[in-house]
PDB file of N, CA and C in Angstrom:
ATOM      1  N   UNK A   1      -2.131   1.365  -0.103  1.00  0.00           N
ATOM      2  CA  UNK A   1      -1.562   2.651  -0.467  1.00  0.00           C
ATOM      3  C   UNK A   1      -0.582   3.137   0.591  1.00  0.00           C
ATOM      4  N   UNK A   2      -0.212   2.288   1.610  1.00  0.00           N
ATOM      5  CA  UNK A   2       0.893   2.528   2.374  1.00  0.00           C
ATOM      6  C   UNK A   2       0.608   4.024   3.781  1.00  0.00           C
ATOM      7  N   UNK A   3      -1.377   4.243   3.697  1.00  0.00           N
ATOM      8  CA  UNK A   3      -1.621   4.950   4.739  1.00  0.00           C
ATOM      9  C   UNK A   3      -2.199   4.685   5.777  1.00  0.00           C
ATOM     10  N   UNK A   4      -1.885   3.668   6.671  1.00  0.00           N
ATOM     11  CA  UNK A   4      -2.285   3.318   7.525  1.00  0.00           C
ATOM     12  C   UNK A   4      -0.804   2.243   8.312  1.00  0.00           C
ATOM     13  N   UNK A   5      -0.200   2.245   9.604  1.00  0.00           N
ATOM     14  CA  UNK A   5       0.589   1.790  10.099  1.00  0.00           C
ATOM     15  C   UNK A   5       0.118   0.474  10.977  1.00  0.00           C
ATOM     16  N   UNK A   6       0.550  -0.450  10.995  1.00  0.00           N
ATOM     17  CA  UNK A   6       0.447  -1.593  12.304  1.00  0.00           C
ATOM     18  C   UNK A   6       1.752  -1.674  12.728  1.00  0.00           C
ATOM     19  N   UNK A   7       1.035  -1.796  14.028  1.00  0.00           N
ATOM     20  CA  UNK A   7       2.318  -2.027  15.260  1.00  0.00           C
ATOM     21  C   UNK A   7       2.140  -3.220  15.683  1.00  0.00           C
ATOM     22  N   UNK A   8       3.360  -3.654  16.617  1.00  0.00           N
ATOM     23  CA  UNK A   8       3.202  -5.108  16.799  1.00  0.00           C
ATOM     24  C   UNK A   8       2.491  -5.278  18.450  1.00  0.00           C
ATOM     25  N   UNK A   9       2.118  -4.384  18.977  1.00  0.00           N
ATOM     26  CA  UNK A   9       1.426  -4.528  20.732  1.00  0.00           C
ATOM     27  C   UNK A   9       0.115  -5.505  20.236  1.00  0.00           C
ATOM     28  N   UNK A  10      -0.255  -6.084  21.536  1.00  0.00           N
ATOM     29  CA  UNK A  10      -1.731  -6.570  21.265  1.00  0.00           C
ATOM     30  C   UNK A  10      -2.466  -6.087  22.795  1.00  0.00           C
ATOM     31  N   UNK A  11      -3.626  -5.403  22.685  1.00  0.00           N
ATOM     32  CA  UNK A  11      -4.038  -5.235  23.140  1.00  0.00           C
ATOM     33  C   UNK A  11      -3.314  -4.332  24.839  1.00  0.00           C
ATOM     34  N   UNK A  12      -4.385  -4.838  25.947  1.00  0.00           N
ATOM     35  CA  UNK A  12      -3.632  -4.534  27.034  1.00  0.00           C
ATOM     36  C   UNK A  12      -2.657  -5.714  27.431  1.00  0.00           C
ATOM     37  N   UNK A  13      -0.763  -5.782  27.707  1.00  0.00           N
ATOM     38  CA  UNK A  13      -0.792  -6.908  28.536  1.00  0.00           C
ATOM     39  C   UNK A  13      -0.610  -6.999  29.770  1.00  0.00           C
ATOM     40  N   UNK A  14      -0.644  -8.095  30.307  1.00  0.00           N
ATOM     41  CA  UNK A  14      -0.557  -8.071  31.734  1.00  0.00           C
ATOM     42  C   UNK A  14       0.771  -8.549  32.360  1.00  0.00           C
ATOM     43  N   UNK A  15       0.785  -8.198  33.592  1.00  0.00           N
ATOM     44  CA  UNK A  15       2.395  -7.784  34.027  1.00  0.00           C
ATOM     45  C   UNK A  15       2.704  -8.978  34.157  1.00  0.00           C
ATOM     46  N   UNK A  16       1.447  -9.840  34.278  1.00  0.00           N
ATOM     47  CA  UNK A  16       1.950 -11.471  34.952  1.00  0.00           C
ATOM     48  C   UNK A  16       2.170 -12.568  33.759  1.00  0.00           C
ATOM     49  N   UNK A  17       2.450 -12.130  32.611  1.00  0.00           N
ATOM     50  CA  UNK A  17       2.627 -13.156  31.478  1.00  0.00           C
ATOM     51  C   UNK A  17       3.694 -13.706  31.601  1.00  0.00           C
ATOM     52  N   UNK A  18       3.702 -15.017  31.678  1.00  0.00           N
ATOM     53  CA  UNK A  18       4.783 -15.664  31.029  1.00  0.00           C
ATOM     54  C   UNK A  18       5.432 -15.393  29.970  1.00  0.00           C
ATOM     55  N   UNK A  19       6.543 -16.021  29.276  1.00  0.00           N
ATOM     56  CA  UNK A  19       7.315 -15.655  28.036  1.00  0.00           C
ATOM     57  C   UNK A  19       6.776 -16.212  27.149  1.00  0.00           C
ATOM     58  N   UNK A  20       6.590 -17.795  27.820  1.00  0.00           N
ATOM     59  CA  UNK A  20       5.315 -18.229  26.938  1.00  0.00           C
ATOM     60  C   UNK A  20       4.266 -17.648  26.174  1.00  0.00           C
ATOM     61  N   UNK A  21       3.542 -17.262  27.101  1.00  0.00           N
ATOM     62  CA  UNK A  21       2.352 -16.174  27.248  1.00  0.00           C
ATOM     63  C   UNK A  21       2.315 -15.000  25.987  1.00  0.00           C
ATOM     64  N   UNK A  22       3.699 -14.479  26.527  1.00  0.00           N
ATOM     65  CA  UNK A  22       3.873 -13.191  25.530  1.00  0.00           C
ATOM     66  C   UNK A  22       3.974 -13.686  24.107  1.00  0.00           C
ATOM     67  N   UNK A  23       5.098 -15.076  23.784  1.00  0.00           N
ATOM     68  CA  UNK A  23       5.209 -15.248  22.445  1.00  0.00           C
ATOM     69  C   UNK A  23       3.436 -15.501  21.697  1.00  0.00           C
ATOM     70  N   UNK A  24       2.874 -16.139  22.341  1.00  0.00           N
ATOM     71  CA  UNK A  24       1.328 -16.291  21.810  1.00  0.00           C
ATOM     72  C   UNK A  24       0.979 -14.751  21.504  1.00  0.00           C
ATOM     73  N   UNK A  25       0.848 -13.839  22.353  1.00  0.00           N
ATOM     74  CA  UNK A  25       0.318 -12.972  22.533  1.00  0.00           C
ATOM     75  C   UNK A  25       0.705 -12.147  20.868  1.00  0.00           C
ATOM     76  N   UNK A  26       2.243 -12.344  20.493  1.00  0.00           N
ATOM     77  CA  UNK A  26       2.520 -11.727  19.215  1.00  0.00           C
ATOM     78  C   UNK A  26       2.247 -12.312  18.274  1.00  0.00           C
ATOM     79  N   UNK A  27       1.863 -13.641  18.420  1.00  0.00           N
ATOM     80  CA  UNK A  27       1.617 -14.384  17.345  1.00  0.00           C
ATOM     81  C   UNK A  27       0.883 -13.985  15.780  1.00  0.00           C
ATOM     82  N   UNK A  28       0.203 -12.784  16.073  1.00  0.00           N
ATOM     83  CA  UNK A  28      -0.438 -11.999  15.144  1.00  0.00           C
ATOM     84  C   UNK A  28       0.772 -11.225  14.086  1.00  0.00           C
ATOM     85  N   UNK A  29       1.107 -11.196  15.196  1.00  0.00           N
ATOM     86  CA  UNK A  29       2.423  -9.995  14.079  1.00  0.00           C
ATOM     87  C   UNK A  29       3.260 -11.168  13.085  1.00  0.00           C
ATOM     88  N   UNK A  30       3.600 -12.348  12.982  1.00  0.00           N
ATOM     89  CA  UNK A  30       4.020 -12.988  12.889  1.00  0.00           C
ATOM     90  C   UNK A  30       3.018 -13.403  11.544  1.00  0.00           C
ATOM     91  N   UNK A  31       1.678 -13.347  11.372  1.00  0.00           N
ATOM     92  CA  UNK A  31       0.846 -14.293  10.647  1.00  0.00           C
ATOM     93  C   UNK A  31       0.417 -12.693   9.846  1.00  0.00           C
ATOM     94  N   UNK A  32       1.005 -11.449  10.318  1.00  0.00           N
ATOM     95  CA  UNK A  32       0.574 -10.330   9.679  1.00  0.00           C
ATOM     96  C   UNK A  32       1.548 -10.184   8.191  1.00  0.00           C
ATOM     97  N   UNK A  33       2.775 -10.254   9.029  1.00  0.00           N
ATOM     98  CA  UNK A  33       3.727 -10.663   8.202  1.00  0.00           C
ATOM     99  C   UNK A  33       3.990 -11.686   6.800  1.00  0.00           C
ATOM    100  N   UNK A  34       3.416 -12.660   7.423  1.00  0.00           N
ATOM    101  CA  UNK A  34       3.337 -13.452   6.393  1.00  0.00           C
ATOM    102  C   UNK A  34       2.378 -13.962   5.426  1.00  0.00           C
ATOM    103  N   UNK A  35       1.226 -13.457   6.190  1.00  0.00           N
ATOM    104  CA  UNK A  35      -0.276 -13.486   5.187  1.00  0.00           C
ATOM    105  C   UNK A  35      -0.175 -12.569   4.632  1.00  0.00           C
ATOM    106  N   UNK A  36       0.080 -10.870   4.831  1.00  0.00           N
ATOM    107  CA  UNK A  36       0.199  -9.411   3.949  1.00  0.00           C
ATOM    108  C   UNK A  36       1.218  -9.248   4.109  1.00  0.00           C
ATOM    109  N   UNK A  37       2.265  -9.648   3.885  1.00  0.00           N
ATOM    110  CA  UNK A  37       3.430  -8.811   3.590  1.00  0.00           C
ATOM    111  C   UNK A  37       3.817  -7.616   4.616  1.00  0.00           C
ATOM    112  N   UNK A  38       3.294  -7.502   5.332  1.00  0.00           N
ATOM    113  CA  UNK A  38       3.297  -6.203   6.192  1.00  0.00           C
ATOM    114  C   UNK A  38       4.723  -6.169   7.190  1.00  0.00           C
ATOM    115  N   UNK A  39       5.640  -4.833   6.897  1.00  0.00           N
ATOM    116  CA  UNK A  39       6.557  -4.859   7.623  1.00  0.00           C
ATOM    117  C   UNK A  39       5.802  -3.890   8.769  1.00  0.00           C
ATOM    118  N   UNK A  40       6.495  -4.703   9.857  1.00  0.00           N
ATOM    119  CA  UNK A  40       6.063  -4.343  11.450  1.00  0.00           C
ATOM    120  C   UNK A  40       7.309  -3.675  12.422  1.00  0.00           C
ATOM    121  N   UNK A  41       8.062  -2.975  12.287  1.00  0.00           N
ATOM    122  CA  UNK A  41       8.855  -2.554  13.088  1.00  0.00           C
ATOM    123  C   UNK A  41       9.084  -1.776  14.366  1.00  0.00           C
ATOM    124  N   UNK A  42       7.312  -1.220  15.098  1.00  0.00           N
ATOM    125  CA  UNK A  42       7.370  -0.392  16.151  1.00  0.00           C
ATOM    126  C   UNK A  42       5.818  -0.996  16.530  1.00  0.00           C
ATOM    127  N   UNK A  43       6.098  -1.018  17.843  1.00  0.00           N
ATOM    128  CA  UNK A  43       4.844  -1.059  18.781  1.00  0.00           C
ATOM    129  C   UNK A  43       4.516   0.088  19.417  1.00  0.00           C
ATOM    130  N   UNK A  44       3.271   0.144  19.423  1.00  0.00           N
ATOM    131  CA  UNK A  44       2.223   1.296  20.735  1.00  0.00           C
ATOM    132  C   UNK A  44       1.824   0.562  21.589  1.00  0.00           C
ATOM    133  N   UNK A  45       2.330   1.135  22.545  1.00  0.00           N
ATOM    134  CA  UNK A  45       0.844   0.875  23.675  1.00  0.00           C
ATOM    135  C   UNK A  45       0.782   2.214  24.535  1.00  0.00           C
ATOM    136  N   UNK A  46      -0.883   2.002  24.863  1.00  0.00           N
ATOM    137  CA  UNK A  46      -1.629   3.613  25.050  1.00  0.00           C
ATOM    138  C   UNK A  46      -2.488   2.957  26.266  1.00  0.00           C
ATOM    139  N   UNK A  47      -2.034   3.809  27.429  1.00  0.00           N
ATOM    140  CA  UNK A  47      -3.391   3.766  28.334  1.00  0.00           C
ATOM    141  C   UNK A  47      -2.634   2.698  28.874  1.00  0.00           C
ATOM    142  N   UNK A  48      -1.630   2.352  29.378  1.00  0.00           N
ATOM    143  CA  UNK A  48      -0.752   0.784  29.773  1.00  0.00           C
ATOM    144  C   UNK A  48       0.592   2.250  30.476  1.00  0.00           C
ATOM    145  N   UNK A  49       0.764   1.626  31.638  1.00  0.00           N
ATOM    146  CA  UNK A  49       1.649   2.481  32.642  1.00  0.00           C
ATOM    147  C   UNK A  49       2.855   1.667  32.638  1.00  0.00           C
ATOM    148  N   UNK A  50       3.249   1.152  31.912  1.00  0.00           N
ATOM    149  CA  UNK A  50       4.567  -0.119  32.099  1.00  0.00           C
ATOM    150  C   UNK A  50       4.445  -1.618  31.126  1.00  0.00           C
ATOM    151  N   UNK A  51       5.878  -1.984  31.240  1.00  0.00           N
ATOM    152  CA  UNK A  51       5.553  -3.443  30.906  1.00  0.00           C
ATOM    153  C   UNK A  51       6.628  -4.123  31.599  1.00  0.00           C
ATOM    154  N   UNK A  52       6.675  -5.308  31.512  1.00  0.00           N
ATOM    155  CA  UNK A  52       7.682  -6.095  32.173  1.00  0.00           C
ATOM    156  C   UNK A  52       8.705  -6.702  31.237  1.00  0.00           C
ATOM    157  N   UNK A  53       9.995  -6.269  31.805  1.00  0.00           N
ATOM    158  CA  UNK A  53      11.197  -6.999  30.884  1.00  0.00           C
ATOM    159  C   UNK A  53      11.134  -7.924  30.394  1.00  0.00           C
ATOM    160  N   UNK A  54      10.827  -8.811  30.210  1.00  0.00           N
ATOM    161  CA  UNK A  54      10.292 -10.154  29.007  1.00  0.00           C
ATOM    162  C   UNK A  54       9.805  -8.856  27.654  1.00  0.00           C
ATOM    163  N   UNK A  55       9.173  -8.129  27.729  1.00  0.00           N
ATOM    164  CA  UNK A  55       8.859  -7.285  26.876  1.00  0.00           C
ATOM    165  C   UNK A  55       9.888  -6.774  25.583  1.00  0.00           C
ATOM    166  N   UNK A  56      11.359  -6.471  26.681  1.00  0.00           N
ATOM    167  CA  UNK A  56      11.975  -5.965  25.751  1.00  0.00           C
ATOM    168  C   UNK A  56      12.332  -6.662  24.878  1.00  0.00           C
ATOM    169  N   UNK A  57      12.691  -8.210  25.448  1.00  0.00           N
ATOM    170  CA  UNK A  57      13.687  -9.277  24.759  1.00  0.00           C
ATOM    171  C   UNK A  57      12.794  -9.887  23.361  1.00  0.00           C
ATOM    172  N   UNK A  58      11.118 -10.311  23.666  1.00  0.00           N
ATOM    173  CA  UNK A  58      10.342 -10.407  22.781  1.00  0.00           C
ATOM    174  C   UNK A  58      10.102  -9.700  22.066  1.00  0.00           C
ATOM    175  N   UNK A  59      10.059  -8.098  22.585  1.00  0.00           N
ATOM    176  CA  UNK A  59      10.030  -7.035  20.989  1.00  0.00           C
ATOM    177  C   UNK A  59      11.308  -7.831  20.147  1.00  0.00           C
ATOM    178  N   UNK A  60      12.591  -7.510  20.938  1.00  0.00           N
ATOM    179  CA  UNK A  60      13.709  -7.350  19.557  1.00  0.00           C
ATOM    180  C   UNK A  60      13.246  -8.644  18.793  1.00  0.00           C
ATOM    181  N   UNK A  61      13.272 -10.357  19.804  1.00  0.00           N
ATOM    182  CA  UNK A  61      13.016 -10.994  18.958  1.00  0.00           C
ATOM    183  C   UNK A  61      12.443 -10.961  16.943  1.00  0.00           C
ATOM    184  N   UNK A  62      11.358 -10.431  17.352  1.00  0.00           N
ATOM    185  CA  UNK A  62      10.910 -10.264  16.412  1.00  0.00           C
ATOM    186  C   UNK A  62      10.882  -9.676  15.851  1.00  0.00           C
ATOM    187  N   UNK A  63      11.812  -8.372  15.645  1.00  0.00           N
ATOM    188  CA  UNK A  63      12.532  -7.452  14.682  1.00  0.00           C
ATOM    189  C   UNK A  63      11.733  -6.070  15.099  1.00  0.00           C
ATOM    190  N   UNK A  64      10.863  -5.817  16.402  1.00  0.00           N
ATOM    191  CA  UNK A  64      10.455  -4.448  16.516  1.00  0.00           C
ATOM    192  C   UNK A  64      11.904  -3.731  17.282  1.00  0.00           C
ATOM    193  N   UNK A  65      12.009  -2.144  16.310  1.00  0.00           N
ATOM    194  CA  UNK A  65      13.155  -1.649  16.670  1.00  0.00           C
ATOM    195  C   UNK A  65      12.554  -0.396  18.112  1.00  0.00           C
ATOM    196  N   UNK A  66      11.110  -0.025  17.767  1.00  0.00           N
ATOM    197  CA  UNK A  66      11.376   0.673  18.835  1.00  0.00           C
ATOM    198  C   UNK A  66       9.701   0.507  19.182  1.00  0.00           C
ATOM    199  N   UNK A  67       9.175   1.338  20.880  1.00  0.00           N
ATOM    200  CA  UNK A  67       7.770   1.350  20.977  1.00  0.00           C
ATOM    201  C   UNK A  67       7.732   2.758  21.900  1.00  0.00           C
ATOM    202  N   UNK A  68       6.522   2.569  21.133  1.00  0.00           N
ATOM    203  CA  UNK A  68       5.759   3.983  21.818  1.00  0.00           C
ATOM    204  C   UNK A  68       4.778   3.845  22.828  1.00  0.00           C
ATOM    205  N   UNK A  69       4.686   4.685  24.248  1.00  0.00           N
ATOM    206  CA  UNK A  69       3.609   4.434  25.489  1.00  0.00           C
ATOM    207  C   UNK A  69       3.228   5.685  25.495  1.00  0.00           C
ATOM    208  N   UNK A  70       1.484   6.205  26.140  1.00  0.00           N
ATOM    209  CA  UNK A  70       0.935   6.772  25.974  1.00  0.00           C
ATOM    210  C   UNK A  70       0.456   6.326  27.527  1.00  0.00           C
ATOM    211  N   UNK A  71       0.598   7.025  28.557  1.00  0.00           N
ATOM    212  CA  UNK A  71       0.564   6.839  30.183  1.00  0.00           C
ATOM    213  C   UNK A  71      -0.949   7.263  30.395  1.00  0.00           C
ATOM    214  N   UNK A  72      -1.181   6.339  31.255  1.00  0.00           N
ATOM    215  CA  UNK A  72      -2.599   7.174  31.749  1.00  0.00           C
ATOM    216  C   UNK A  72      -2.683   7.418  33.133  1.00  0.00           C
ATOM    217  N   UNK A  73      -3.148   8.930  32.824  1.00  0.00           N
ATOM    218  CA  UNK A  73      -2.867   9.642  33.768  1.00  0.00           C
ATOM    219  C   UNK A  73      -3.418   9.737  35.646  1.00  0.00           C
ATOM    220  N   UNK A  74      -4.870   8.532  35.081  1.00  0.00           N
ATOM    221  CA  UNK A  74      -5.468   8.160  35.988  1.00  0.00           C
ATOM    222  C   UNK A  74      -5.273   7.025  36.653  1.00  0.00           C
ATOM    223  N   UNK A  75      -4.618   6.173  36.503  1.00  0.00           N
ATOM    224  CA  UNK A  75      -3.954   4.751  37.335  1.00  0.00           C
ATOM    225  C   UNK A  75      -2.836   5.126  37.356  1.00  0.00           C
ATOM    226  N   UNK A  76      -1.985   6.219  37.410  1.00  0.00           N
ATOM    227  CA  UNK A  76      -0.631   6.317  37.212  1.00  0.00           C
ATOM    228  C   UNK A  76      -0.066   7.851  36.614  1.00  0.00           C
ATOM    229  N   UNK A  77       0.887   8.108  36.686  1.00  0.00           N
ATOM    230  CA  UNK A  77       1.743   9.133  36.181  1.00  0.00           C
ATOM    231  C   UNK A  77       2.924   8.850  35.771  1.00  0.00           C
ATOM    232  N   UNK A  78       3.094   9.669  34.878  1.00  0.00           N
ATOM    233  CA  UNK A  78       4.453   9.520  33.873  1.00  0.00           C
ATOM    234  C   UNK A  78       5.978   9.645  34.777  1.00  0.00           C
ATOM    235  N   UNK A  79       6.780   8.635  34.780  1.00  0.00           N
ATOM    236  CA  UNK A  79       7.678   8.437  34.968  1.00  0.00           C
ATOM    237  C   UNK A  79       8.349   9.129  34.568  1.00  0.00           C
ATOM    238  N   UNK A  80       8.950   9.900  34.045  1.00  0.00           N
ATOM    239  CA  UNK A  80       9.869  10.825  33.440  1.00  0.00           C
ATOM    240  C   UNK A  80       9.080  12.428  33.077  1.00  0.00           C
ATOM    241  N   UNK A  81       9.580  13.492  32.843  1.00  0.00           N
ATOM    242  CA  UNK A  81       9.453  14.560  32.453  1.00  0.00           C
ATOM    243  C   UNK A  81       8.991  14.179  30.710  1.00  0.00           C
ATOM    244  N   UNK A  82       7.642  14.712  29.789  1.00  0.00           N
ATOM    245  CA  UNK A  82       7.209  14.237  28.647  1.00  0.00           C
ATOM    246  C   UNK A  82       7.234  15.370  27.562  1.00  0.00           C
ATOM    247  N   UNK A  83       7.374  15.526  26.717  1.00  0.00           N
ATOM    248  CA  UNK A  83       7.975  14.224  25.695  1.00  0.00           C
ATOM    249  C   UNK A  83       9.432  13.585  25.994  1.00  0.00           C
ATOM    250  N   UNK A  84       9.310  12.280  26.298  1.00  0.00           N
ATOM    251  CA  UNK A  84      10.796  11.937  26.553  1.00  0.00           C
ATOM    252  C   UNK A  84      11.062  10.594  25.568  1.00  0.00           C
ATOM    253  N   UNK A  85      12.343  10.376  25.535  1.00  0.00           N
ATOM    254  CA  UNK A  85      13.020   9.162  24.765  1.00  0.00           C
ATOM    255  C   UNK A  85      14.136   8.063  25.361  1.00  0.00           C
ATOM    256  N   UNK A  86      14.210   7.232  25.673  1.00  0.00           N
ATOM    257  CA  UNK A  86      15.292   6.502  26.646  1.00  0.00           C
ATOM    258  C   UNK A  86      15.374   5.200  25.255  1.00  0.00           C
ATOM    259  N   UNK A  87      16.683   4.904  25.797  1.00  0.00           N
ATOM    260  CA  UNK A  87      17.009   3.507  25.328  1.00  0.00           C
ATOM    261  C   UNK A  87      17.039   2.365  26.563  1.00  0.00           C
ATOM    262  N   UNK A  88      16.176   1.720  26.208  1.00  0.00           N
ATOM    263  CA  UNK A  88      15.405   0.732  26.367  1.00  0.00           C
ATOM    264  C   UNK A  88      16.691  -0.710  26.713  1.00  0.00           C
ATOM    265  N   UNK A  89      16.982  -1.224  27.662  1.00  0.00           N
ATOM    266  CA  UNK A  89      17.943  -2.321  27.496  1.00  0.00           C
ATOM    267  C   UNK A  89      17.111  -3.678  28.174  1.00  0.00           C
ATOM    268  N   UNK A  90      17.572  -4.477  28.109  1.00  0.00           N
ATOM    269  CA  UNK A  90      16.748  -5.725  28.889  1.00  0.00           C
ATOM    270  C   UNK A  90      17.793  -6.731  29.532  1.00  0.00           C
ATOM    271  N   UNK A  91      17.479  -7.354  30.183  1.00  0.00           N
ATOM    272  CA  UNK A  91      18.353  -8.024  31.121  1.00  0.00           C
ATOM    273  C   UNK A  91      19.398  -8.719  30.630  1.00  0.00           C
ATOM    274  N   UNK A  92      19.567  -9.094  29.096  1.00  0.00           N
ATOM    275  CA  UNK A  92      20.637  -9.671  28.415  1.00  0.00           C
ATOM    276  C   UNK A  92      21.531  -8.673  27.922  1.00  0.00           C
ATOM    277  N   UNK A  93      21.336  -7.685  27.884  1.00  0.00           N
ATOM    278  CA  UNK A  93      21.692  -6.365  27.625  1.00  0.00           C
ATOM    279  C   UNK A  93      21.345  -5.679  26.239  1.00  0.00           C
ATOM    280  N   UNK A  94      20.501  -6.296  25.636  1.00  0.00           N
ATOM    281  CA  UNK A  94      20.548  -6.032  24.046  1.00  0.00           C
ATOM    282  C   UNK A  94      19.167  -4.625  24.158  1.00  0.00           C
TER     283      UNK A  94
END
């Protein structure tokens, strides 16, 4: 009935993944897609203070246009003044 959303994050990741690493890591979104039909276009991650640029290039890969972070306040503090919005670039520039 179209009330409930999936995003493409998995779980917590860790800063030290390979690219390797990461493509496994989405591999779900990929088999979400194609077992249900499910369009996936935005990731969450909540309680995760960062990610590492491999991040950005593997979102677009796979067609996520944007993601949402949810800082925790206890290993960390918010980088910016909140509610905020930035565009996001990655080392290839995309």
């Amino acid at each position: 009935a179209g009330r409930i959303e999936v995003c493409a994050h998995p779980l917590h990741l860790a800063p030290l993944y390979t690219h390797a690493e990461l493509l496994e890591a989405y591999e779900a979104v990929l088999r979400l897609r194609g077992d249900y039909g499910l369009t996936i276009t935005s990731a969450m991650s909540c309680d995760v203070n960062g990610h590492q640029w491999p991040v950005a290039e593997v979102l677009l890969d796979l067609g996520i246009e944007g993601l949402s972070m949810a800082i925790n306040n206890h290993s960390g503090r918010a980088p910016f003044r909140r509610p905020n919005a930035f565009l996001w670039e990655g080392p290839s520039g995309r």
